[in-house]
C-alpha atoms as a PDB file:
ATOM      1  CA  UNK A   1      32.192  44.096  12.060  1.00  0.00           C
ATOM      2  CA  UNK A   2      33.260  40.877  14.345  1.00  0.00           C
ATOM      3  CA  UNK A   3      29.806  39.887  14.405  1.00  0.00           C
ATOM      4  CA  UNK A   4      29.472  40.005  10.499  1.00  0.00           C
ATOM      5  CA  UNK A   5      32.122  38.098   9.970  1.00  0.00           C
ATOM      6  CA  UNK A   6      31.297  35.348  12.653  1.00  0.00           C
ATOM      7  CA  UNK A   7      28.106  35.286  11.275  1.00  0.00           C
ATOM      8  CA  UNK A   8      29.622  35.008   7.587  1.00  0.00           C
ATOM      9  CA  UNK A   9      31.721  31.792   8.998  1.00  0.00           C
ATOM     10  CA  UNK A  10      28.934  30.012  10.612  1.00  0.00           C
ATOM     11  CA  UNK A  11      26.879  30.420   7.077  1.00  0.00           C
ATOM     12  CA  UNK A  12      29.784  29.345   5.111  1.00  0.00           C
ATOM     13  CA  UNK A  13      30.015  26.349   7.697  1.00  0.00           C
ATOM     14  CA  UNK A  14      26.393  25.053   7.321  1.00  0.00           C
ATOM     15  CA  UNK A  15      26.202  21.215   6.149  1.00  0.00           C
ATOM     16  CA  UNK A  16      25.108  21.254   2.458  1.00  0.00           C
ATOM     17  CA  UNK A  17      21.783  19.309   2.271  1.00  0.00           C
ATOM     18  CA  UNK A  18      22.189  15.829   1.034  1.00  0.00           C
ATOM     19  CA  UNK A  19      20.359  14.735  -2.057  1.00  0.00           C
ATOM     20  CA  UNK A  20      17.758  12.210  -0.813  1.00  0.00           C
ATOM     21  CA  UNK A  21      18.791   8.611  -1.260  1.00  0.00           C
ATOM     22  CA  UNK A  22      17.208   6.325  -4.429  1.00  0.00           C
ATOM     23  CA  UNK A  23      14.174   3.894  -3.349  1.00  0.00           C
ATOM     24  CA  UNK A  24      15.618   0.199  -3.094  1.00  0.00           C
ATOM     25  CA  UNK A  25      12.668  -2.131  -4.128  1.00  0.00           C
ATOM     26  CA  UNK A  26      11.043  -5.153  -1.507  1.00  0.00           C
ATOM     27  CA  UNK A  27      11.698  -7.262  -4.359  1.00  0.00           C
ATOM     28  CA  UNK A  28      12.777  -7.529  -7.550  1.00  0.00           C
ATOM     29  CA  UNK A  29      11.612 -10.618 -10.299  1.00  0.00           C
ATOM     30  CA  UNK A  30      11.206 -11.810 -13.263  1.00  0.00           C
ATOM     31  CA  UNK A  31       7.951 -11.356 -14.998  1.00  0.00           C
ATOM     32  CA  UNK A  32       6.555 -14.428 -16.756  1.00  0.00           C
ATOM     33  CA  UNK A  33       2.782 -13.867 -17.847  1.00  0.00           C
ATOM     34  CA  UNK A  34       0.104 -15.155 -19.826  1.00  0.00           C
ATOM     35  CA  UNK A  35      -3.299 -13.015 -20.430  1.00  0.00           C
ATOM     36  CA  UNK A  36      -6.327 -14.572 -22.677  1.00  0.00           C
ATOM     37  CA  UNK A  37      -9.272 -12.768 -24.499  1.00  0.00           C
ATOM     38  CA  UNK A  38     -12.788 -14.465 -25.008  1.00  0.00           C
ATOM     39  CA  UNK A  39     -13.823 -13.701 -27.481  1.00  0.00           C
ATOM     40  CA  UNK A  40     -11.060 -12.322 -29.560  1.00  0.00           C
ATOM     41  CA  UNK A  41      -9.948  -8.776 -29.524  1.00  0.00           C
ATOM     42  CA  UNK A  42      -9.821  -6.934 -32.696  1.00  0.00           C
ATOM     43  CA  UNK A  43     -11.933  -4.497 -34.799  1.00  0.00           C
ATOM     44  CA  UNK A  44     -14.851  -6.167 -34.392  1.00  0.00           C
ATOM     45  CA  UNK A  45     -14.889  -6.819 -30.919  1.00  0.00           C
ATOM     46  CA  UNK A  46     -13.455  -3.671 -28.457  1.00  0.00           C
ATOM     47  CA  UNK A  47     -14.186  -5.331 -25.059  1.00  0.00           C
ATOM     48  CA  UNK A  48     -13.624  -9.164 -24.273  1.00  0.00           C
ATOM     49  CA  UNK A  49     -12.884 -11.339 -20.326  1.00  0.00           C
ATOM     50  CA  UNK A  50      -9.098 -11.350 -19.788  1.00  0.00           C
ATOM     51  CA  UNK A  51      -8.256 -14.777 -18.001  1.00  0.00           C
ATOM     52  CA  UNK A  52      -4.514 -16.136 -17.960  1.00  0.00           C
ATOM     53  CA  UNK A  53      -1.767 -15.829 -15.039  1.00  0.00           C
ATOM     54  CA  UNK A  54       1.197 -13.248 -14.228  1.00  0.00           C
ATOM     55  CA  UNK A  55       4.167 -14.743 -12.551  1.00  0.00           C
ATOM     56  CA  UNK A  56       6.933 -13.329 -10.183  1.00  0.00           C
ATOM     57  CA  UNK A  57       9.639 -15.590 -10.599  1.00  0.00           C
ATOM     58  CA  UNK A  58      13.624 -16.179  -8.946  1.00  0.00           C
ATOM     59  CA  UNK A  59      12.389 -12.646  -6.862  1.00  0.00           C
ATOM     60  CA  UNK A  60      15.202 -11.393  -4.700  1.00  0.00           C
ATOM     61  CA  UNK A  61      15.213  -8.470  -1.945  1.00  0.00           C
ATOM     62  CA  UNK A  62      17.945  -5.816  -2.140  1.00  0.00           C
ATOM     63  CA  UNK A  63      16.120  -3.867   0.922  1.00  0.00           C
ATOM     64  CA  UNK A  64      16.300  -7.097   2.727  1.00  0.00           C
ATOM     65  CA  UNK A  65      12.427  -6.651   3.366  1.00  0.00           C
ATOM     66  CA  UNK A  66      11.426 -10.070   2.254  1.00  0.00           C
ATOM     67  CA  UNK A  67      13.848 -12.658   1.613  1.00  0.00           C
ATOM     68  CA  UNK A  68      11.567 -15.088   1.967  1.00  0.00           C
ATOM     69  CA  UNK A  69       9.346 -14.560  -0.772  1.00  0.00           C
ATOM     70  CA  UNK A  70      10.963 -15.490  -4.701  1.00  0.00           C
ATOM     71  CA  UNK A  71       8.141 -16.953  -6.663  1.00  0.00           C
ATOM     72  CA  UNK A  72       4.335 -16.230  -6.960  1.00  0.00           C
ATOM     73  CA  UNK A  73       1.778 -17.112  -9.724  1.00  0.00           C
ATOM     74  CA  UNK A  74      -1.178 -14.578  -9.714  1.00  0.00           C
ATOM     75  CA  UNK A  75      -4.440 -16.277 -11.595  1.00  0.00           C
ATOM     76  CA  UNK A  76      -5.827 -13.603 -13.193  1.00  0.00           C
ATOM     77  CA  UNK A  77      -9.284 -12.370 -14.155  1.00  0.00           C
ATOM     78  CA  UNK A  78     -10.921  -8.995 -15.544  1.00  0.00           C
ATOM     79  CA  UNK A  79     -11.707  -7.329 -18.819  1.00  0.00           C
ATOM     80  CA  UNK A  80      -9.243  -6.581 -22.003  1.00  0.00           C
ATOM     81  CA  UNK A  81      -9.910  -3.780 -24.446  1.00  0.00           C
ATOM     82  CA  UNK A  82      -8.644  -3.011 -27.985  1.00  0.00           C
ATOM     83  CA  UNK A  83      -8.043   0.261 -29.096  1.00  0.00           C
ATOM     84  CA  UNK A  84      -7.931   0.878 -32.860  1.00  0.00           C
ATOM     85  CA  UNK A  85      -6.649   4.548 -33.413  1.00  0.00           C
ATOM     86  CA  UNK A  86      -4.135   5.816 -34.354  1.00  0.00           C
ATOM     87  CA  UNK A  87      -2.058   2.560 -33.636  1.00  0.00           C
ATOM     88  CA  UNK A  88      -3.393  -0.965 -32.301  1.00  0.00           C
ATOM     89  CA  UNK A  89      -3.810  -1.036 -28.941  1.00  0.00           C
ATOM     90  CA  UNK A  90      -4.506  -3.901 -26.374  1.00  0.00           C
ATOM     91  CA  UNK A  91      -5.145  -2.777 -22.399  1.00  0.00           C
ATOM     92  CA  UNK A  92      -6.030  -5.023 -19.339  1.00  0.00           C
ATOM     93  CA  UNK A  93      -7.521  -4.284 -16.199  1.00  0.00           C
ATOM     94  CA  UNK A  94      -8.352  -6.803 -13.408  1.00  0.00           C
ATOM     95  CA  UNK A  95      -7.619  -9.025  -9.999  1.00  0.00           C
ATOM     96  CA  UNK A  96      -5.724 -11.564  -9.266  1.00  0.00           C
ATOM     97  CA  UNK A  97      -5.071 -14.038  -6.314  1.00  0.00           C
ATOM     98  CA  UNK A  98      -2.073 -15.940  -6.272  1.00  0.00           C
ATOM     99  CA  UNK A  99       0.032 -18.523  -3.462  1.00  0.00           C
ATOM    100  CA  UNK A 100       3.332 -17.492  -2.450  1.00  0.00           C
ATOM    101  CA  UNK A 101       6.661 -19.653  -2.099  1.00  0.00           C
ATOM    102  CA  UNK A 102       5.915 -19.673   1.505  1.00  0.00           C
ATOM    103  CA  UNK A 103       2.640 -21.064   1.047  1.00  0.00           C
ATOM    104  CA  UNK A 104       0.960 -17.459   2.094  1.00  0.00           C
ATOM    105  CA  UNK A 105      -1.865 -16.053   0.069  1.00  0.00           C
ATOM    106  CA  UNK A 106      -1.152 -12.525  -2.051  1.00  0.00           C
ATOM    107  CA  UNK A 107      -3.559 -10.573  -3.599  1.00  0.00           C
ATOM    108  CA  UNK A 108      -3.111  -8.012  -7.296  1.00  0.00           C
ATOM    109  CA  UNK A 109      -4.792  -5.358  -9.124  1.00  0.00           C
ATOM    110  CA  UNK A 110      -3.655  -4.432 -12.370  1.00  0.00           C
ATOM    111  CA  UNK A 111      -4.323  -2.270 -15.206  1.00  0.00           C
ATOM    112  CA  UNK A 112      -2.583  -0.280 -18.135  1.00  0.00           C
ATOM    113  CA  UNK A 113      -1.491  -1.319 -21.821  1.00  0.00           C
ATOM    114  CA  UNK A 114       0.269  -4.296 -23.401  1.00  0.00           C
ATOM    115  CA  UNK A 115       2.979  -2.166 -25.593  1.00  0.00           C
ATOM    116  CA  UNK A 116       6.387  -3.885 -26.533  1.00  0.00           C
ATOM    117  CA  UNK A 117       8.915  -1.975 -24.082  1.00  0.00           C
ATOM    118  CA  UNK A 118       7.087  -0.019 -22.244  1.00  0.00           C
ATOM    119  CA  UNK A 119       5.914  -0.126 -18.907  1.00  0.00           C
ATOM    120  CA  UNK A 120       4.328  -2.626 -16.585  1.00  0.00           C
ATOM    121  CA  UNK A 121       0.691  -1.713 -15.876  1.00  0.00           C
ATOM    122  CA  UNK A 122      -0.346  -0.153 -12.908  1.00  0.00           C
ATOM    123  CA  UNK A 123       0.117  -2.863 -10.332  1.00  0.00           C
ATOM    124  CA  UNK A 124      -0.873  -2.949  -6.585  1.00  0.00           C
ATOM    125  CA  UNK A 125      -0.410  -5.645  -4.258  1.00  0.00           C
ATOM    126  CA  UNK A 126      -3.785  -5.758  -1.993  1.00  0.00           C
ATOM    127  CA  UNK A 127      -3.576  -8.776  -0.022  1.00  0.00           C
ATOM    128  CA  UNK A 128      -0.720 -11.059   1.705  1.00  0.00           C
ATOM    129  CA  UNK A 129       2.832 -10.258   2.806  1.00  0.00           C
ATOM    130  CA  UNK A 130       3.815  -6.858   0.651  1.00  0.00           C
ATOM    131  CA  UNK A 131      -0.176  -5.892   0.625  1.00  0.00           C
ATOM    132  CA  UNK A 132      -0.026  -1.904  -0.376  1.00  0.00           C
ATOM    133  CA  UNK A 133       3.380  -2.373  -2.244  1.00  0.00           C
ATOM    134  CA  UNK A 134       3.342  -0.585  -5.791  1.00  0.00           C
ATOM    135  CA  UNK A 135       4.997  -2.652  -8.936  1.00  0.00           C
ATOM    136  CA  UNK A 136       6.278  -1.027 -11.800  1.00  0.00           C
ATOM    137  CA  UNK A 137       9.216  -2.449 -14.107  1.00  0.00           C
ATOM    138  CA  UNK A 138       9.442  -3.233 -18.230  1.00  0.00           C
ATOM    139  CA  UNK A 139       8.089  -5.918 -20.416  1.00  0.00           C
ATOM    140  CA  UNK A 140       7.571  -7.236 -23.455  1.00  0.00           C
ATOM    141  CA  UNK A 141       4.504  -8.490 -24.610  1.00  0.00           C
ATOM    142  CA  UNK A 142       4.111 -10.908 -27.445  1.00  0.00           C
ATOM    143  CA  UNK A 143       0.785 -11.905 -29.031  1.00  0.00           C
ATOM    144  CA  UNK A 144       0.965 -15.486 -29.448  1.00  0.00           C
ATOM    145  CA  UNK A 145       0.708 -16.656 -32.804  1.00  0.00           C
ATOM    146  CA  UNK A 146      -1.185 -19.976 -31.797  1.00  0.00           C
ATOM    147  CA  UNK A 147      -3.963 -17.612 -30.648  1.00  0.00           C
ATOM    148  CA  UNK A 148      -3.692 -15.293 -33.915  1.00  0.00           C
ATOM    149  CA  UNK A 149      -7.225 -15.791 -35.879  1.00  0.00           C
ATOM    150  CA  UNK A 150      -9.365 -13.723 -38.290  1.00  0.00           C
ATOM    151  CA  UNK A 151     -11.215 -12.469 -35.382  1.00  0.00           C
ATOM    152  CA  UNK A 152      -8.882 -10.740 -33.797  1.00  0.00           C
ATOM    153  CA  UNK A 153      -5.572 -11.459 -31.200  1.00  0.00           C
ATOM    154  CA  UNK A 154      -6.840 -13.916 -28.238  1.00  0.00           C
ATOM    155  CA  UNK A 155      -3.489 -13.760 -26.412  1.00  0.00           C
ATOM    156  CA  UNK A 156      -0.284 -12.524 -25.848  1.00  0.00           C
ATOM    157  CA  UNK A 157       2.686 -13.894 -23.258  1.00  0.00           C
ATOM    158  CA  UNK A 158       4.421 -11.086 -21.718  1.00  0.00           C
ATOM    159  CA  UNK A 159       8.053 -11.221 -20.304  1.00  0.00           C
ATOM    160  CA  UNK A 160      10.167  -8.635 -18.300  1.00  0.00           C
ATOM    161  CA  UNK A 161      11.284  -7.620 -15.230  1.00  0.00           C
ATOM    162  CA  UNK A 162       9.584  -5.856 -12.303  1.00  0.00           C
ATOM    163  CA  UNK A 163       9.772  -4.037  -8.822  1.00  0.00           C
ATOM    164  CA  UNK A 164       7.932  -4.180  -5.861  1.00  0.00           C
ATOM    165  CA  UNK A 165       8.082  -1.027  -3.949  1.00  0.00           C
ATOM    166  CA  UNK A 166       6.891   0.144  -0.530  1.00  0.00           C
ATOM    167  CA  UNK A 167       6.274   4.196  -1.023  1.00  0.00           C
ATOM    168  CA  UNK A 168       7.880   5.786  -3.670  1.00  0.00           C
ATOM    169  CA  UNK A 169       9.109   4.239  -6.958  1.00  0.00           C
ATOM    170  CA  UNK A 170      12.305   4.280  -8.460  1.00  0.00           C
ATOM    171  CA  UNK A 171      13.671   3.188 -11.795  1.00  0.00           C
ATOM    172  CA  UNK A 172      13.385  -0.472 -11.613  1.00  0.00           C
ATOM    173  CA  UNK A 173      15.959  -1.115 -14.520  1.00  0.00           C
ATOM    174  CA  UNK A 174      18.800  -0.058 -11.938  1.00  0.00           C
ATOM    175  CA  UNK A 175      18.215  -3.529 -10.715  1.00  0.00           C
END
């Protein structure tokens, strides 16, 4: 009976497991972006070259990994598709190479839809300081009415926020 109740205490005495701690992003920046489509994207043309830049800009580090690094300009390159059914949609999917702050070199891939509040493509860092890091945040893109014709939609800026994340990904709007 001793030993049942000594083994009782020593259960009841166990540390309870600790919830694992949120990700904390390399970086997180502003998103300032510009993608153009030649020719035109719209019902007559599904499939057109996607040329333009995305911008990190005033990046901090809550992780501390990389202070250093607060603004980068990606020029970008690859294909843009429109999607007709059930509701307009415009998609992107390309590379991008791009100078940082500190004067080193950073690579992108990126690819996913342009949709007013909803996430950031799929974005992957693949060259320079971060090179593997995962980015994932909100924007807002904004077909710009200067590039509006009969044709179809041959641009849109895009603004938000985004994360840069080594590993797993957390909610970037805690930031």
């Amino acid at each position: 009976m001793l030993a049942a109740v000594l083994m009782a205490g020593t259960a009841l005495a166990a540390p309870v497991a600790q919830a694992a701690p949120d990700p904390v992003p390399d970086l997180v920046c502003r998103l300032d972006a510009e993608v153009n489509f030649s020719p035109p994207l719209g019902v007559l043309v599904r499939e057109a070259d996607v040329s333009g830049h995305i911008g990190y800009r005033d990046c901090r580090s809550p992780n501390g990994a990389a202070p250093e690094l607060t603004d980068i300009v990606f020029d970008v390159a690859g294909t843009g598709r429109f999607g007709g059914l059930p509701v307009p949609t415009f998609s992107v999917e390309g590379n991008g190479v791009g100078m940082w702050n500190t004067g080193e070199v950073g690579g992108l891939y990126f690819k996913g839809d342009l949709k007013e509040g909803s996430p950031v493509p799929d974005r992957t860092v693949t060259e320079g300081p971060l090179a593997g890091d995962g980015i994932n945040g909100l924007q807002i893109p904004k077909p710009r009415f200067d590039k509006i014709n009969p044709e179809g939609v041959a641009g849109f800026d895009v603004f938000g926020q985004v994360c840069f994340w080594n590993g797993e990904k957390g909610r970037c709007t805690a930031y």
